[in-house]
C-alpha atoms as a PDB file:
ATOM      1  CA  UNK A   1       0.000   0.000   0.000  1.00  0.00           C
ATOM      2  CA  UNK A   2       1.459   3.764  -1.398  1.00  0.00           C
ATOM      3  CA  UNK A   3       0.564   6.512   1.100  1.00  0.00           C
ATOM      4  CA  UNK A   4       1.657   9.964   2.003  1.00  0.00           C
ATOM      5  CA  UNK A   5       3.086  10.962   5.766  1.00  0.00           C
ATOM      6  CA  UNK A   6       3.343  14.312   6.830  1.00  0.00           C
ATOM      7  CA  UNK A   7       5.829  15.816   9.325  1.00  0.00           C
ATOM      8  CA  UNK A   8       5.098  18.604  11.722  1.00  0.00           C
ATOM      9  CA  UNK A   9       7.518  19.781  14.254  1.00  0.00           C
ATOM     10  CA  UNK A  10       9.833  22.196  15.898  1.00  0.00           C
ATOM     11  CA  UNK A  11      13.681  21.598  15.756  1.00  0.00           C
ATOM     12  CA  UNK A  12      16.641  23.179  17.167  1.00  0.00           C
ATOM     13  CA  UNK A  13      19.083  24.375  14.644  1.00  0.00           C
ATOM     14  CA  UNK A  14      22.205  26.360  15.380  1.00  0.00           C
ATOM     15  CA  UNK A  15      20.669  27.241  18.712  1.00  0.00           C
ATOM     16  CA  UNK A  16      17.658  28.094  17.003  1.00  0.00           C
ATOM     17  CA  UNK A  17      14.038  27.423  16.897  1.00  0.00           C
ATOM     18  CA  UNK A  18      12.905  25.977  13.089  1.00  0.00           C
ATOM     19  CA  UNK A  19       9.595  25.069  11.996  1.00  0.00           C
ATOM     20  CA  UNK A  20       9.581  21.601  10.185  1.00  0.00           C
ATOM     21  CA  UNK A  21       7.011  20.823   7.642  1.00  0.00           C
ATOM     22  CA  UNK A  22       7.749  18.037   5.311  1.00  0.00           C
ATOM     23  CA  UNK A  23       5.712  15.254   3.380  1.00  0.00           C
ATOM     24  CA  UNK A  24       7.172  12.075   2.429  1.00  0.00           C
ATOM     25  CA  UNK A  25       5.398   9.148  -0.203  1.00  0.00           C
ATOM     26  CA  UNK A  26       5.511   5.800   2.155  1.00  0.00           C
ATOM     27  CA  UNK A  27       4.912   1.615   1.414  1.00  0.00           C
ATOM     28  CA  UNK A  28       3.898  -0.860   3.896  1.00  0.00           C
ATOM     29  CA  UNK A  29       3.487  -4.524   2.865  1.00  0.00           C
ATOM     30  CA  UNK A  30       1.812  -7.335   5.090  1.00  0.00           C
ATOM     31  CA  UNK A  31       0.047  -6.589   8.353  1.00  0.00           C
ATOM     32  CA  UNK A  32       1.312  -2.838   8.487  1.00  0.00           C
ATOM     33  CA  UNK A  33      -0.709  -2.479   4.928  1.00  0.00           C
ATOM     34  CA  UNK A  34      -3.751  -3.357   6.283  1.00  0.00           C
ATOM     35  CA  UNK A  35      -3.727  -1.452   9.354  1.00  0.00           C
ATOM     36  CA  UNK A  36      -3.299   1.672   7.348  1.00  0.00           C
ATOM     37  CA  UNK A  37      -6.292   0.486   5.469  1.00  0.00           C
ATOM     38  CA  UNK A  38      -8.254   0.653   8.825  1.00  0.00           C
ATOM     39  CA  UNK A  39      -7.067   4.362   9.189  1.00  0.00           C
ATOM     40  CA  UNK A  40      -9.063   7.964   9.096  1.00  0.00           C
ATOM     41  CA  UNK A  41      -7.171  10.245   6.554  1.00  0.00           C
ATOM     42  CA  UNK A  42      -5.320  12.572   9.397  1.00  0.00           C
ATOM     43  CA  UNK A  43      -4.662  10.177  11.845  1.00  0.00           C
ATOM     44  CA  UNK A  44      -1.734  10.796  14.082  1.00  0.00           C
ATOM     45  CA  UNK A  45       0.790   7.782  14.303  1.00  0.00           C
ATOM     46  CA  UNK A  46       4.274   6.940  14.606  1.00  0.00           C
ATOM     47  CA  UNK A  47       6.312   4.958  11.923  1.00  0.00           C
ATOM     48  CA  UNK A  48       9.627   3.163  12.169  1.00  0.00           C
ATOM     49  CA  UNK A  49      11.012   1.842   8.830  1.00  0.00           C
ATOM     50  CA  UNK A  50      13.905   2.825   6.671  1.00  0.00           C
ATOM     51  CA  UNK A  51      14.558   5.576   3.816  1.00  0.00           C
ATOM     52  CA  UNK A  52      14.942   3.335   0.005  1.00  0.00           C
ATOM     53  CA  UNK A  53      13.880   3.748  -3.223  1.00  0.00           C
ATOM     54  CA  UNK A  54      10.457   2.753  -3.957  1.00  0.00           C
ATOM     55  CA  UNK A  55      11.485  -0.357  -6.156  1.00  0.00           C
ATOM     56  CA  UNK A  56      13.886  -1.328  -8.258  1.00  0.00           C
ATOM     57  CA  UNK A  57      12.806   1.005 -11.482  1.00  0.00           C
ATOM     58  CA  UNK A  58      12.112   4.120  -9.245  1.00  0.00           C
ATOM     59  CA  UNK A  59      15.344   5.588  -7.693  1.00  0.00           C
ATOM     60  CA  UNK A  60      12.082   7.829  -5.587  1.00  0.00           C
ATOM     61  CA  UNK A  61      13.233   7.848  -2.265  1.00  0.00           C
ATOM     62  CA  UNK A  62      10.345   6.705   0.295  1.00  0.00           C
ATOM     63  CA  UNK A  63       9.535   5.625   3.821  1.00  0.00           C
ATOM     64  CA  UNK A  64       9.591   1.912   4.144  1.00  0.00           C
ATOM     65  CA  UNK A  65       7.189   1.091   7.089  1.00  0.00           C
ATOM     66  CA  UNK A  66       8.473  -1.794   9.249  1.00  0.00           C
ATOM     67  CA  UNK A  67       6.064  -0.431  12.436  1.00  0.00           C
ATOM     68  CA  UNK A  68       2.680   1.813  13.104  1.00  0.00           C
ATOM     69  CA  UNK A  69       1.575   3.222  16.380  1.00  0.00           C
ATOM     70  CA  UNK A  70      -1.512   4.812  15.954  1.00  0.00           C
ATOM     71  CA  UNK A  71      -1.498   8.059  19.105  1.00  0.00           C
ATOM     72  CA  UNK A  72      -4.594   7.680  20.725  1.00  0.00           C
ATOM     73  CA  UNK A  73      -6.740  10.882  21.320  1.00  0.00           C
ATOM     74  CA  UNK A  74      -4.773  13.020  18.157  1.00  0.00           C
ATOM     75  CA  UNK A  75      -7.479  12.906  15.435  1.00  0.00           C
ATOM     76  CA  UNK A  76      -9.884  14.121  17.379  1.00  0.00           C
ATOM     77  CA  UNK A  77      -7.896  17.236  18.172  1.00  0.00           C
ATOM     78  CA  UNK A  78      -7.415  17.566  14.195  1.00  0.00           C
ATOM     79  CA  UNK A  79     -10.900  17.465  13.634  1.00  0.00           C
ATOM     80  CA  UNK A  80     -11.642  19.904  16.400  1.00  0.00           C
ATOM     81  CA  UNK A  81      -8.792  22.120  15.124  1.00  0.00           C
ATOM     82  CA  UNK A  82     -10.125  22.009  11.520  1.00  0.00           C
ATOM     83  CA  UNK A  83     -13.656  22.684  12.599  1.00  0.00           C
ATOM     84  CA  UNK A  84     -12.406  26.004  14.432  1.00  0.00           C
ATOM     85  CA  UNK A  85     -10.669  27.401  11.067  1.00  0.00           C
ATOM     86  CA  UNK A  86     -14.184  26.970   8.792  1.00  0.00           C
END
């Protein structure tokens, strides 16, 4: 299964506070494939994996997923949050 992750964070750099916004194209085979399937768009989770290219023919570097967490209580805050921006 193909899927997008996006990253949302603050980092130091050079003593400094830096916003991190980044979206990366993922794969999961197997069991981690189908608990994706059983995931709201927006859901909050953590993924372990590795960084490779997506197959032999693409050189497209993605997010191999080895491991999902879903974080309990997140999407609900996105919703909320959403809601309060319309």
């Amino acid at each position: 299964m193909e899927f997008k992750l996006r990253h949302e964070s603050e980092q130091a750099e050079a003593g400094s506070p830096r916003k991190v916004e980044a979206e990366i194209g993922g794969i999961a085979f197997g069991a981690q494939a189908r608990l994706l399937a059983t995931a709201k768009l927006n859901t909050e989770l953590k993924t372990h994996g590795f960084l490779a290219a997506k197959s032999k023919r693409s050189k497209k570097l993605v997010l191999h997923v080895t491991n999902i967490e879903f974080v309990e209580g997140r999407e609900k805050e996105t919703e909320d949050a959403s809601a309060a921006q319309r």
